[in-house]
N, C-alpha and C. Protein backbone atom coordinates (compact mmCIF):
# COMPACT_ATOMS: atom_id res chain seq x y z
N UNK A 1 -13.95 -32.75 -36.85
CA UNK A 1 -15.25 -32.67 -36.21
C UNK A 1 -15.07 -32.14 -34.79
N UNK A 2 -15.80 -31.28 -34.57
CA UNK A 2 -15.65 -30.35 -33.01
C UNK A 2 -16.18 -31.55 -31.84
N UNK A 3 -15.64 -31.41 -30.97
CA UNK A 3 -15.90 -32.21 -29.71
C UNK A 3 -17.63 -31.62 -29.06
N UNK A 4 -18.32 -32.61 -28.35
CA UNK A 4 -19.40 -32.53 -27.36
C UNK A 4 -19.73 -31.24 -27.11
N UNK A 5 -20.44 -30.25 -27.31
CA UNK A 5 -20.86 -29.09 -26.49
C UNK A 5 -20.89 -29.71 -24.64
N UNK A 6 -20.81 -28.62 -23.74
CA UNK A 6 -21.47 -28.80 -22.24
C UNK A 6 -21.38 -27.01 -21.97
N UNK A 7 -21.93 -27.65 -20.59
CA UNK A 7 -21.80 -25.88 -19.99
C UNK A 7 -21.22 -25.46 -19.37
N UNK A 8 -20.75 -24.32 -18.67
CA UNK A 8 -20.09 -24.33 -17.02
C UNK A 8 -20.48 -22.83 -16.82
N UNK A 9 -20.00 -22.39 -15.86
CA UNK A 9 -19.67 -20.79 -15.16
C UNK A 9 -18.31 -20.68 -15.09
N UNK A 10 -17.59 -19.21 -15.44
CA UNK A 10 -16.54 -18.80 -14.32
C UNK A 10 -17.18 -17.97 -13.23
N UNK A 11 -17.02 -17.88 -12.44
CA UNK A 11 -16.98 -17.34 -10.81
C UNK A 11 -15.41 -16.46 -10.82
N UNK A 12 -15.44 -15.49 -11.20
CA UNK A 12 -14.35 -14.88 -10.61
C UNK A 12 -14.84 -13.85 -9.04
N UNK A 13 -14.57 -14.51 -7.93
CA UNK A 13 -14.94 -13.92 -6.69
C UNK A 13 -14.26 -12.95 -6.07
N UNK A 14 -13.02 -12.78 -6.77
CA UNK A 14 -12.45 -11.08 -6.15
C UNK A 14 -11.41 -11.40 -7.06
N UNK A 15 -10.95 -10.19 -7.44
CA UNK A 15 -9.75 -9.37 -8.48
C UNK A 15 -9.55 -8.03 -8.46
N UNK A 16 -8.32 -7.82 -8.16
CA UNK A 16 -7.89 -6.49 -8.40
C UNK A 16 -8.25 -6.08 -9.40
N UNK A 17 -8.67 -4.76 -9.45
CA UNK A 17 -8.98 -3.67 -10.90
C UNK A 17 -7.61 -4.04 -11.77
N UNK A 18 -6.65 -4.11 -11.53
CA UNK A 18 -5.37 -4.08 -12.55
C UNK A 18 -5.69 -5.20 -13.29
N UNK A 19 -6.06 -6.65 -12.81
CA UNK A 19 -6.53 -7.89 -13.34
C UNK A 19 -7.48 -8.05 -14.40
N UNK A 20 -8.81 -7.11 -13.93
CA UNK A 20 -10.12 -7.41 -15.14
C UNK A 20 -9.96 -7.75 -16.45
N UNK A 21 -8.77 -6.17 -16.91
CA UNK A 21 -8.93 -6.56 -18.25
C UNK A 21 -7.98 -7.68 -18.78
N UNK A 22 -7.29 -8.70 -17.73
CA UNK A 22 -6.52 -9.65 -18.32
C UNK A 22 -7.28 -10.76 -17.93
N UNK A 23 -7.98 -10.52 -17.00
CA UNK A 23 -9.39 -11.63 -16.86
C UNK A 23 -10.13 -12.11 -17.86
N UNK A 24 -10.76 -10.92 -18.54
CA UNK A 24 -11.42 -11.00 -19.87
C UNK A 24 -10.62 -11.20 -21.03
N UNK A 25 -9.54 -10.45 -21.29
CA UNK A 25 -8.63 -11.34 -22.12
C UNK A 25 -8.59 -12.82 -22.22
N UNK A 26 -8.25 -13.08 -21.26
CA UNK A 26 -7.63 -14.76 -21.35
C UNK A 26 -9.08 -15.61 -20.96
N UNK A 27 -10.35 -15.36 -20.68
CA UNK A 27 -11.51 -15.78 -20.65
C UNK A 27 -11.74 -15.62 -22.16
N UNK A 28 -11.65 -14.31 -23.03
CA UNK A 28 -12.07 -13.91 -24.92
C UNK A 28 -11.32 -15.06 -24.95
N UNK A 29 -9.62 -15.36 -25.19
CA UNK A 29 -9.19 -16.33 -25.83
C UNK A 29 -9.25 -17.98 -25.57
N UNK A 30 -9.61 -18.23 -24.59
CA UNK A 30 -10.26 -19.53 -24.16
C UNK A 30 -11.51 -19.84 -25.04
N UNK A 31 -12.36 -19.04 -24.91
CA UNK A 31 -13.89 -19.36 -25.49
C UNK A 31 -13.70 -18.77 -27.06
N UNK A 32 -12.65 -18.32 -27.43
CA UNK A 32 -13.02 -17.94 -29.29
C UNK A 32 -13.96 -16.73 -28.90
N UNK A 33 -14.52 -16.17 -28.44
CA UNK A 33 -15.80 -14.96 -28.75
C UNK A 33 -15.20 -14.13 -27.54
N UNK A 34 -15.32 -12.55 -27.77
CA UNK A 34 -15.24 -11.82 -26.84
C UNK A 34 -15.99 -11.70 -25.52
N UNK A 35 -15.12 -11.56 -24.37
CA UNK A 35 -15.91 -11.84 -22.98
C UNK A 35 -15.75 -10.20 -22.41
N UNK A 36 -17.03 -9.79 -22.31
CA UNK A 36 -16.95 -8.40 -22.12
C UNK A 36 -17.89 -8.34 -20.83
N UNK A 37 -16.82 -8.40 -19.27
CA UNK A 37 -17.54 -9.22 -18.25
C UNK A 37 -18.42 -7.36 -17.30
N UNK A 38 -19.86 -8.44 -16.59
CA UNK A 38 -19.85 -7.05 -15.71
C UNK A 38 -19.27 -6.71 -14.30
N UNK A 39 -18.41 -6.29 -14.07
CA UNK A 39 -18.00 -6.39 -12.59
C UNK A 39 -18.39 -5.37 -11.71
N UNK A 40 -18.65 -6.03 -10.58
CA UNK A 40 -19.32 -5.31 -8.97
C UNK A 40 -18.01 -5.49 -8.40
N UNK A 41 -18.55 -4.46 -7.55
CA UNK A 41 -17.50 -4.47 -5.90
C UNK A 41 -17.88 -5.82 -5.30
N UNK A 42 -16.95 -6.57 -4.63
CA UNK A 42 -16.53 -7.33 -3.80
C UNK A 42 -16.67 -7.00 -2.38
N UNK A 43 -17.68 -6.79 -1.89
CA UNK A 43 -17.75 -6.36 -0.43
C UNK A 43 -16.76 -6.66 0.92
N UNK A 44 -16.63 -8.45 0.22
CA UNK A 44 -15.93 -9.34 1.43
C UNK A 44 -14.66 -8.91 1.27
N UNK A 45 -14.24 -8.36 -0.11
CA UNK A 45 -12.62 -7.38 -0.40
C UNK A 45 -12.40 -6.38 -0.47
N UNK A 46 -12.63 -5.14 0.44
CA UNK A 46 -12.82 -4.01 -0.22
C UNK A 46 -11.55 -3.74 -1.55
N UNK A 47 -12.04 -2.99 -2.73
CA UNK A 47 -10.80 -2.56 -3.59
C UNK A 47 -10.65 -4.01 -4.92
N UNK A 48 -11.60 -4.90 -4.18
CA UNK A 48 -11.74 -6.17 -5.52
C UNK A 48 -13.39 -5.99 -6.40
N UNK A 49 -13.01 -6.96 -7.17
CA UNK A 49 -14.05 -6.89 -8.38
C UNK A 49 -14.74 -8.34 -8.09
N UNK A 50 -16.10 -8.82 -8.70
CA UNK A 50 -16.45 -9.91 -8.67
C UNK A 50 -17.28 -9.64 -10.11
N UNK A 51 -17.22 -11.26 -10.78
CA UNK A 51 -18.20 -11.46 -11.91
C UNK A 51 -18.22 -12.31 -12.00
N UNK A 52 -19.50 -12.77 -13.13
CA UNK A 52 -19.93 -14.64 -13.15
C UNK A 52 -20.29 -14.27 -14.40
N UNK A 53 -19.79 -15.44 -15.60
CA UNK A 53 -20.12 -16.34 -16.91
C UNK A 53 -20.36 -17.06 -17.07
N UNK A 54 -21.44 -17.22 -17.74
CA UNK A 54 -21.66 -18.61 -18.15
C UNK A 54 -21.39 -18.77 -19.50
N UNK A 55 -21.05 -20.35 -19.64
CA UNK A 55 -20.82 -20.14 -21.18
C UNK A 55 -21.21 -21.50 -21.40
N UNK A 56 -21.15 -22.20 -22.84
CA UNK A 56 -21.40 -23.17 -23.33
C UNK A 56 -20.04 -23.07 -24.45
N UNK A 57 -19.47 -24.32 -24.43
CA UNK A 57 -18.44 -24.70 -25.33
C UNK A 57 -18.10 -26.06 -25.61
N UNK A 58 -17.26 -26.12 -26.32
CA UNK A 58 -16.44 -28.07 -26.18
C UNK A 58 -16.34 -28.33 -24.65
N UNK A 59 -16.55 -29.63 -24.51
CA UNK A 59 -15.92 -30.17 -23.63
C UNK A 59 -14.67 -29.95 -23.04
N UNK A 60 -13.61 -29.93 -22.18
CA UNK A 60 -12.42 -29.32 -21.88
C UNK A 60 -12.09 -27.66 -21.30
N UNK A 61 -13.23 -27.31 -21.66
CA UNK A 61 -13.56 -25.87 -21.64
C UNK A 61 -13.17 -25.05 -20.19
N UNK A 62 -13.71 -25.82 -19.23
CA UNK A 62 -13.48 -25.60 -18.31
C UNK A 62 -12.07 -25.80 -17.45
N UNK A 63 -11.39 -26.85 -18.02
CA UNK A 63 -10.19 -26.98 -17.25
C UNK A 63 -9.21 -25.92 -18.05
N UNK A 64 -9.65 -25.48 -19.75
CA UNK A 64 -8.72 -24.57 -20.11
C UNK A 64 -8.94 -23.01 -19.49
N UNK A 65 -10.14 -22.78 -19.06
CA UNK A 65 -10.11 -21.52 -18.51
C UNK A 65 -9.78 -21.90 -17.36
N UNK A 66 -9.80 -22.12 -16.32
CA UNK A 66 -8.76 -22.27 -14.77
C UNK A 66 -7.17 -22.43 -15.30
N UNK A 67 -7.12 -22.88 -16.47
CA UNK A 67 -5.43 -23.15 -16.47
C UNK A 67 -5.13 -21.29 -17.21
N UNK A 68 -5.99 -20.77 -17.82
CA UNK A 68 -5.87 -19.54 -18.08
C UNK A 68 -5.36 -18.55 -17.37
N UNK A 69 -6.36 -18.81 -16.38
CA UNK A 69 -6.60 -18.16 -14.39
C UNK A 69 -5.01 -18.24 -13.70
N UNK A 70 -4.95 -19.34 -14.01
CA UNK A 70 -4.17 -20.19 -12.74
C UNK A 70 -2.74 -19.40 -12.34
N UNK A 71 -1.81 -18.48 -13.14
CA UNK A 71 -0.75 -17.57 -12.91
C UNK A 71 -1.31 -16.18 -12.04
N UNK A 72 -2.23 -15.79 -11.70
CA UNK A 72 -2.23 -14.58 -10.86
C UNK A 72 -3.16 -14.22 -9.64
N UNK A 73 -1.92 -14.10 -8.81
CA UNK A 73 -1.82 -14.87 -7.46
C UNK A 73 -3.04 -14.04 -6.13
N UNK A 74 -3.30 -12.69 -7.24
CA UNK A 74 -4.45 -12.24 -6.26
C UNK A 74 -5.87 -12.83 -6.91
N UNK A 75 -5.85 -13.63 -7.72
CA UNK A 75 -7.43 -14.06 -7.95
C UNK A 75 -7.90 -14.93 -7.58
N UNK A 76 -9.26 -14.78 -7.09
CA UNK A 76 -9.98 -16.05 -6.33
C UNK A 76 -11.33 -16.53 -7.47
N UNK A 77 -11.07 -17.54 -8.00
CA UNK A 77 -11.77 -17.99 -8.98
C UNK A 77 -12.19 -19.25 -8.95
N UNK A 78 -13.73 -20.02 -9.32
CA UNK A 78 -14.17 -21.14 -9.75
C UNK A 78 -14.10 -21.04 -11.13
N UNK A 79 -14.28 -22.52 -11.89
CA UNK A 79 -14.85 -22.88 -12.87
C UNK A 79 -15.19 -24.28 -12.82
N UNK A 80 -16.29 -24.39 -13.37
CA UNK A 80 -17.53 -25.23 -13.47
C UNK A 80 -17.39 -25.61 -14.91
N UNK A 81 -18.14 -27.05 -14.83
CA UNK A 81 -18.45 -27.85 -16.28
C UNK A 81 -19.09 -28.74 -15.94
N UNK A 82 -20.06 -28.93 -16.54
CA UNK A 82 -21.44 -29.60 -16.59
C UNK A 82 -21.07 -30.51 -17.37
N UNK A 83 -20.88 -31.99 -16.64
CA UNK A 83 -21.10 -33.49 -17.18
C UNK A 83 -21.73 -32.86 -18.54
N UNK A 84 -21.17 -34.36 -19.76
CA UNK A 84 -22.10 -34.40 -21.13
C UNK A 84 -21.44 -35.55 -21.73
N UNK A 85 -21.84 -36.10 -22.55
CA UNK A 85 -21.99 -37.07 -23.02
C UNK A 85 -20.56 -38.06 -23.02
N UNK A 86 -20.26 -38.67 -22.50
CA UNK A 86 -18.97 -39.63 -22.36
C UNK A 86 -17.85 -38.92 -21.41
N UNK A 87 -18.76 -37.61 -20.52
CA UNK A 87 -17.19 -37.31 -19.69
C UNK A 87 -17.85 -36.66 -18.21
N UNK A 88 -17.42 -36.63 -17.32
CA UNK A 88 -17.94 -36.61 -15.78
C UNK A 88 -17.47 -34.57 -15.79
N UNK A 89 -18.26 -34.11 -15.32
CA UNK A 89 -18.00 -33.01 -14.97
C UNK A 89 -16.95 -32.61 -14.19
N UNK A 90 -16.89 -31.47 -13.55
CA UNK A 90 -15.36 -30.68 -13.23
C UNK A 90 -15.95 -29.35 -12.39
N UNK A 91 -14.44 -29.55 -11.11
CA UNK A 91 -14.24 -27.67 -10.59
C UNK A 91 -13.42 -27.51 -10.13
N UNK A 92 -12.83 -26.42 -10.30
CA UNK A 92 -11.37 -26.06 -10.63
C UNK A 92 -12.13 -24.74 -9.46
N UNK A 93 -11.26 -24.69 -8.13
CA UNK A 93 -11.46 -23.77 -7.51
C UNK A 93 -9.59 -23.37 -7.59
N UNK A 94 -9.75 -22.09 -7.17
CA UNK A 94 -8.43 -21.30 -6.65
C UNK A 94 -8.55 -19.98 -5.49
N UNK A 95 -7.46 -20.28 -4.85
CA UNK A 95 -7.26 -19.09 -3.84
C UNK A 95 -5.87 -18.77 -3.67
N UNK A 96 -5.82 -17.04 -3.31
CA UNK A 96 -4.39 -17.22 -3.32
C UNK A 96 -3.31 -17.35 -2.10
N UNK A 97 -4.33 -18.07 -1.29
CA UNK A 97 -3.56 -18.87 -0.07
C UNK A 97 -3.19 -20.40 -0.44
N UNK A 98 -4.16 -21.02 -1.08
CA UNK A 98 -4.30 -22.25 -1.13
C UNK A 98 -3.96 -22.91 -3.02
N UNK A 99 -3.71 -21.98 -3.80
CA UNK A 99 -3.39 -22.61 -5.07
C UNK A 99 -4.70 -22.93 -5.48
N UNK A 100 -4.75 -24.18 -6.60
CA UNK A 100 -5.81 -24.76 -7.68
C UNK A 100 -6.16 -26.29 -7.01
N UNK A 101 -7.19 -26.29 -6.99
CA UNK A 101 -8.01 -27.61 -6.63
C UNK A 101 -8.87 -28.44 -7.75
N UNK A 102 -8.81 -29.35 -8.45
CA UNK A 102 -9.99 -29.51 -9.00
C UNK A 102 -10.27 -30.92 -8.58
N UNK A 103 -12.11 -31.23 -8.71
CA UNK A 103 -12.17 -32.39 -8.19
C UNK A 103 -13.67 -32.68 -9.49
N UNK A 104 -13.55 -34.22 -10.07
CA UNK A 104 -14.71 -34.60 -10.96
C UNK A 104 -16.06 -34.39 -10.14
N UNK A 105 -16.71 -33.73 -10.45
CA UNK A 105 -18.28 -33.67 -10.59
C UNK A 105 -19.28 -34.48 -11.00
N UNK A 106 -20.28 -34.62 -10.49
CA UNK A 106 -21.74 -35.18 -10.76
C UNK A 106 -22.76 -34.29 -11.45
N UNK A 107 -23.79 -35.22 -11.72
CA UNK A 107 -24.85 -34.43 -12.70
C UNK A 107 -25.45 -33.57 -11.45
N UNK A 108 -25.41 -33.51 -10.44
CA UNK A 108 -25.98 -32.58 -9.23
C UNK A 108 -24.99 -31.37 -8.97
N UNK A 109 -23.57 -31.63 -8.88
CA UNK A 109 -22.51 -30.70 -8.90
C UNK A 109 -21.63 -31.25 -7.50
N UNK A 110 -22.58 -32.31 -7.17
CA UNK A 110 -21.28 -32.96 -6.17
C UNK A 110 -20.21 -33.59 -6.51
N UNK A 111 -19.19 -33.36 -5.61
CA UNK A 111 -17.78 -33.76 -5.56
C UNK A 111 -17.74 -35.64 -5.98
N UNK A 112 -17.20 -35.96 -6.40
CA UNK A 112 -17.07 -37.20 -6.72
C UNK A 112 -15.17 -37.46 -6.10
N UNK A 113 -15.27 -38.48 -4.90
CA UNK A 113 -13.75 -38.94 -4.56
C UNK A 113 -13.49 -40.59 -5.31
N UNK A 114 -12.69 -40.52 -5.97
CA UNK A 114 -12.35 -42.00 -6.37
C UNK A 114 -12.05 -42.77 -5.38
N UNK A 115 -11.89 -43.89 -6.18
CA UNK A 115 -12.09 -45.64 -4.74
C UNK A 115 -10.66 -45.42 -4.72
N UNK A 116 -9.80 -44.80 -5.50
CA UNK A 116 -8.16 -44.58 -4.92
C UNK A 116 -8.04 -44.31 -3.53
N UNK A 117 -8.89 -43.02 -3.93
CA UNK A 117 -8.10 -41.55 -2.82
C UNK A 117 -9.14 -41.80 -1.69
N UNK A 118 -10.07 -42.92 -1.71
CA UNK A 118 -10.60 -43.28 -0.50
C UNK A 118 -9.94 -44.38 0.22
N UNK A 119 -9.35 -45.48 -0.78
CA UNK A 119 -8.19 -46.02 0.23
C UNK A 119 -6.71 -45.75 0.79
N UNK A 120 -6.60 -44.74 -0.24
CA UNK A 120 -5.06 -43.95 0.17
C UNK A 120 -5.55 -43.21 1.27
N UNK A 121 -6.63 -42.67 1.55
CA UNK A 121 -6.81 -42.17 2.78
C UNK A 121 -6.85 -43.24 3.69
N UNK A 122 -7.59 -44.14 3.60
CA UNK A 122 -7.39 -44.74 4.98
C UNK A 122 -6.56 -45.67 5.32
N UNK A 123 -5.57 -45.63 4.10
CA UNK A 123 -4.14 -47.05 4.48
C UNK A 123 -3.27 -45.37 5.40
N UNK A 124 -3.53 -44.04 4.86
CA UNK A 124 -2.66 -42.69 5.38
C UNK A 124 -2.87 -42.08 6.96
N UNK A 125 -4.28 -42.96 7.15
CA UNK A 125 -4.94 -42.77 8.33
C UNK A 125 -4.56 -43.61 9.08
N UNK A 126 -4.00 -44.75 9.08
CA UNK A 126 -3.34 -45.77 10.05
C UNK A 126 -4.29 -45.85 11.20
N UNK A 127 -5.63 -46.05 10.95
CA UNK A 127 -6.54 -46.06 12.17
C UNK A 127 -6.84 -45.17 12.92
N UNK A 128 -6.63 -44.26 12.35
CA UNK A 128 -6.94 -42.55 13.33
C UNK A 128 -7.98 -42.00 12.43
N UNK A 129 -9.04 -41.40 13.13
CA UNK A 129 -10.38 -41.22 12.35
C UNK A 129 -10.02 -39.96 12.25
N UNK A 130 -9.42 -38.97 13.04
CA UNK A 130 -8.39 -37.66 12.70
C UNK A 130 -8.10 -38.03 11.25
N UNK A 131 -7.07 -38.76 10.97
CA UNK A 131 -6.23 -38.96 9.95
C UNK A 131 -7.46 -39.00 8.49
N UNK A 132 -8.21 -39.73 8.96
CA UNK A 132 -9.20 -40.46 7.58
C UNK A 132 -9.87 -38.67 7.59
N UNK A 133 -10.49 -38.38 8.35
CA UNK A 133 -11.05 -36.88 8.34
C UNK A 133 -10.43 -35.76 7.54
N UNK A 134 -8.95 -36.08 7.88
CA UNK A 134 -8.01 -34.86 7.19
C UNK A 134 -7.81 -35.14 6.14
N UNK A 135 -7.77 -36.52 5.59
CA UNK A 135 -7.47 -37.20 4.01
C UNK A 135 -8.73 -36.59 3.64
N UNK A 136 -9.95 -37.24 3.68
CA UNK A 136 -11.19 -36.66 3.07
C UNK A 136 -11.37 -35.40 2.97
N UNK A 137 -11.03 -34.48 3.80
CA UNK A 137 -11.24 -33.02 3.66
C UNK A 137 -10.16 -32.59 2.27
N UNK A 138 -8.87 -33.18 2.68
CA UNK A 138 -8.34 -32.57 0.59
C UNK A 138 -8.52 -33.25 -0.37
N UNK A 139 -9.26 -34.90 -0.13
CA UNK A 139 -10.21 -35.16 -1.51
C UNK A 139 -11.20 -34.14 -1.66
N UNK A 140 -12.01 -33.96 -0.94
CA UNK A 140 -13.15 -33.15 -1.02
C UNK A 140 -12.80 -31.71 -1.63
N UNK A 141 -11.69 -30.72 -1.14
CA UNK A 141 -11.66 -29.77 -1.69
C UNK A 141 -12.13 -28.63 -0.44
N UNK A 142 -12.62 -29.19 0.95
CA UNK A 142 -13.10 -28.51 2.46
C UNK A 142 -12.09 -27.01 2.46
N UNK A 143 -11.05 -26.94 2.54
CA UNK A 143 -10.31 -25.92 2.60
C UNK A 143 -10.30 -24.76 1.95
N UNK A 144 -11.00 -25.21 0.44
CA UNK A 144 -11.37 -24.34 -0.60
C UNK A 144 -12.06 -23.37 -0.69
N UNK A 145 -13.58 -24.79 -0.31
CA UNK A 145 -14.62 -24.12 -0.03
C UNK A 145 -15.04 -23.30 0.93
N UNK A 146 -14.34 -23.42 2.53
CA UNK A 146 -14.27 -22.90 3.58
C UNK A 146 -13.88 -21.68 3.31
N UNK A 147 -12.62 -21.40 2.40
CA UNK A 147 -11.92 -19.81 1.96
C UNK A 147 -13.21 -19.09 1.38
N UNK A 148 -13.56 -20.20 0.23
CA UNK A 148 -14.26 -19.04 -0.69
C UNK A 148 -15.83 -18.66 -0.77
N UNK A 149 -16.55 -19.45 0.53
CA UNK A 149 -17.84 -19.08 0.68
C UNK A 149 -18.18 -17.78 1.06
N UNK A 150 -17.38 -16.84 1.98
CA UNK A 150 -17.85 -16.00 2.15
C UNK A 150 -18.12 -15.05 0.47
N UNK A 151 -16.95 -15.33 -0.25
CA UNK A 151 -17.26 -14.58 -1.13
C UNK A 151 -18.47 -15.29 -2.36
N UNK A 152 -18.56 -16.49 -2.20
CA UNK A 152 -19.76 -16.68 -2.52
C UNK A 152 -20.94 -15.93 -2.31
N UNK A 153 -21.04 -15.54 -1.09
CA UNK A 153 -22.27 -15.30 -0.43
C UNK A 153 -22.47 -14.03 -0.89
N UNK A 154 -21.35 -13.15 -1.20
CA UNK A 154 -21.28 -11.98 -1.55
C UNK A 154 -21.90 -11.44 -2.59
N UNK A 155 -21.58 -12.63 -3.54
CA UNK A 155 -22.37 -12.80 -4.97
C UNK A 155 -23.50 -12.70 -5.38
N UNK A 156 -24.36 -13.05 -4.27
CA UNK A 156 -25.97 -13.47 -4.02
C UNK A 156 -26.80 -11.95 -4.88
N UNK A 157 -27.32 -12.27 -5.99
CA UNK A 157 -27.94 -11.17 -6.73
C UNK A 157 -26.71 -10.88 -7.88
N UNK A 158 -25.83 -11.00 -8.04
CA UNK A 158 -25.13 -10.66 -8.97
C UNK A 158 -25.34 -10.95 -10.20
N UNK A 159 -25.39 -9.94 -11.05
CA UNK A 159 -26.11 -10.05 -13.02
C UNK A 159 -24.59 -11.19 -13.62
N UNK A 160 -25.92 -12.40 -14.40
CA UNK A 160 -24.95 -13.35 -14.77
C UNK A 160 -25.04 -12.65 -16.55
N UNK A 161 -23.87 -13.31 -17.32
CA UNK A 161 -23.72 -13.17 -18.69
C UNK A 161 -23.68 -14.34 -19.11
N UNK A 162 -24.35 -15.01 -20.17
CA UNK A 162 -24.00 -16.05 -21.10
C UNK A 162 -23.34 -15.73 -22.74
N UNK A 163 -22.31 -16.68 -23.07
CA UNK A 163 -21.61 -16.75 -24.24
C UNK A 163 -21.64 -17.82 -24.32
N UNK A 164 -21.57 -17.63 -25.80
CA UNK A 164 -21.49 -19.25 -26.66
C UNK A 164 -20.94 -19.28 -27.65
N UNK A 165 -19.74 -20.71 -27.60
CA UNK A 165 -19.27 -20.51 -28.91
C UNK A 165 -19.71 -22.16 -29.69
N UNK A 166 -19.76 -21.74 -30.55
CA UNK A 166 -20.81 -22.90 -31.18
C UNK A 166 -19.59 -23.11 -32.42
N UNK A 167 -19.07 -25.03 -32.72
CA UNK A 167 -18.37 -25.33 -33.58
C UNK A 167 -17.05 -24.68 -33.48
């Protein structure tokens, strides 16, 4: 019996032309159905590509496409997964200054920090609100997001695609 449907996006926010067609490769073999993506220029890169998918699949979906991603070192990529029934959502950011981040999600798309990594921060903080600040900023994922907004912003109007693989 196939696992939970949910949803997510990839966000691929800049890639070299040499990359695309191994982008879409390893995005086709993640999702079972061919991913035949549209890519724009990257303004914030000159000489990069940007595209966005959406898809609907099993559950897991999302952490297997970032682990897809995750070997090539010029791509700057999200992926997203939309909470569903017995499992907390997900985002898997990457940069290739900063490596792979992922942190559980809410039904809104906020970051969720566990009651761990909120007291490991502040037994790490030894009373320095510096310290508790800098712990929370790599629960949170701050460094990530700081890299990759501009190319967010870049995105703004960009034609989305949906795929689905069903069962």
């Amino acid at each position: 019996m196939p696992g939970a449907l949910t949803r997510g996006v990839l966000f691929v926010h800049s890639s070299p032309r040499a990359l695309l067609p191994h982008v879409e490769w390893a995005a086709s073999g993640v999702l079972g159905v061919p991913a035949t993506l549209e890519w724009i220029e990257q303004p914030v890169s000159p000489g990069s590509y940007r595209t966005e998918l959406s898809w609907q699949a099993e559950q897991g979906t999302g952490a297997r496409l970032a682990s897809a991603l995750r070997g090539w070192a010029h791509l700057r990529y999200e992926v997203t997964e939309e909470p569903s029934p017995g499992v907390d959502g997900g985002r898997w950011s990457h940069t290739p200054e900063l490596g792979i981040f992922h942190a559980v999600t809410d039904v809104h798309g906020n970051v969720l920090v566990p009651e761990d990594r909120v007291r490991a921060a502040l037994e790490a903080a030894v009373g320095s609100v510096a310290e508790v600040r800098a712990e929370l900023d790599l629960a949170l994922g701050t460094a990530w997001d700081d890299e990759l907004e501009p190319f967010r912003y870049a995105g703004d109007g960009a034609p989305v695609r949906w795929l689905h693989r069903v069962g």
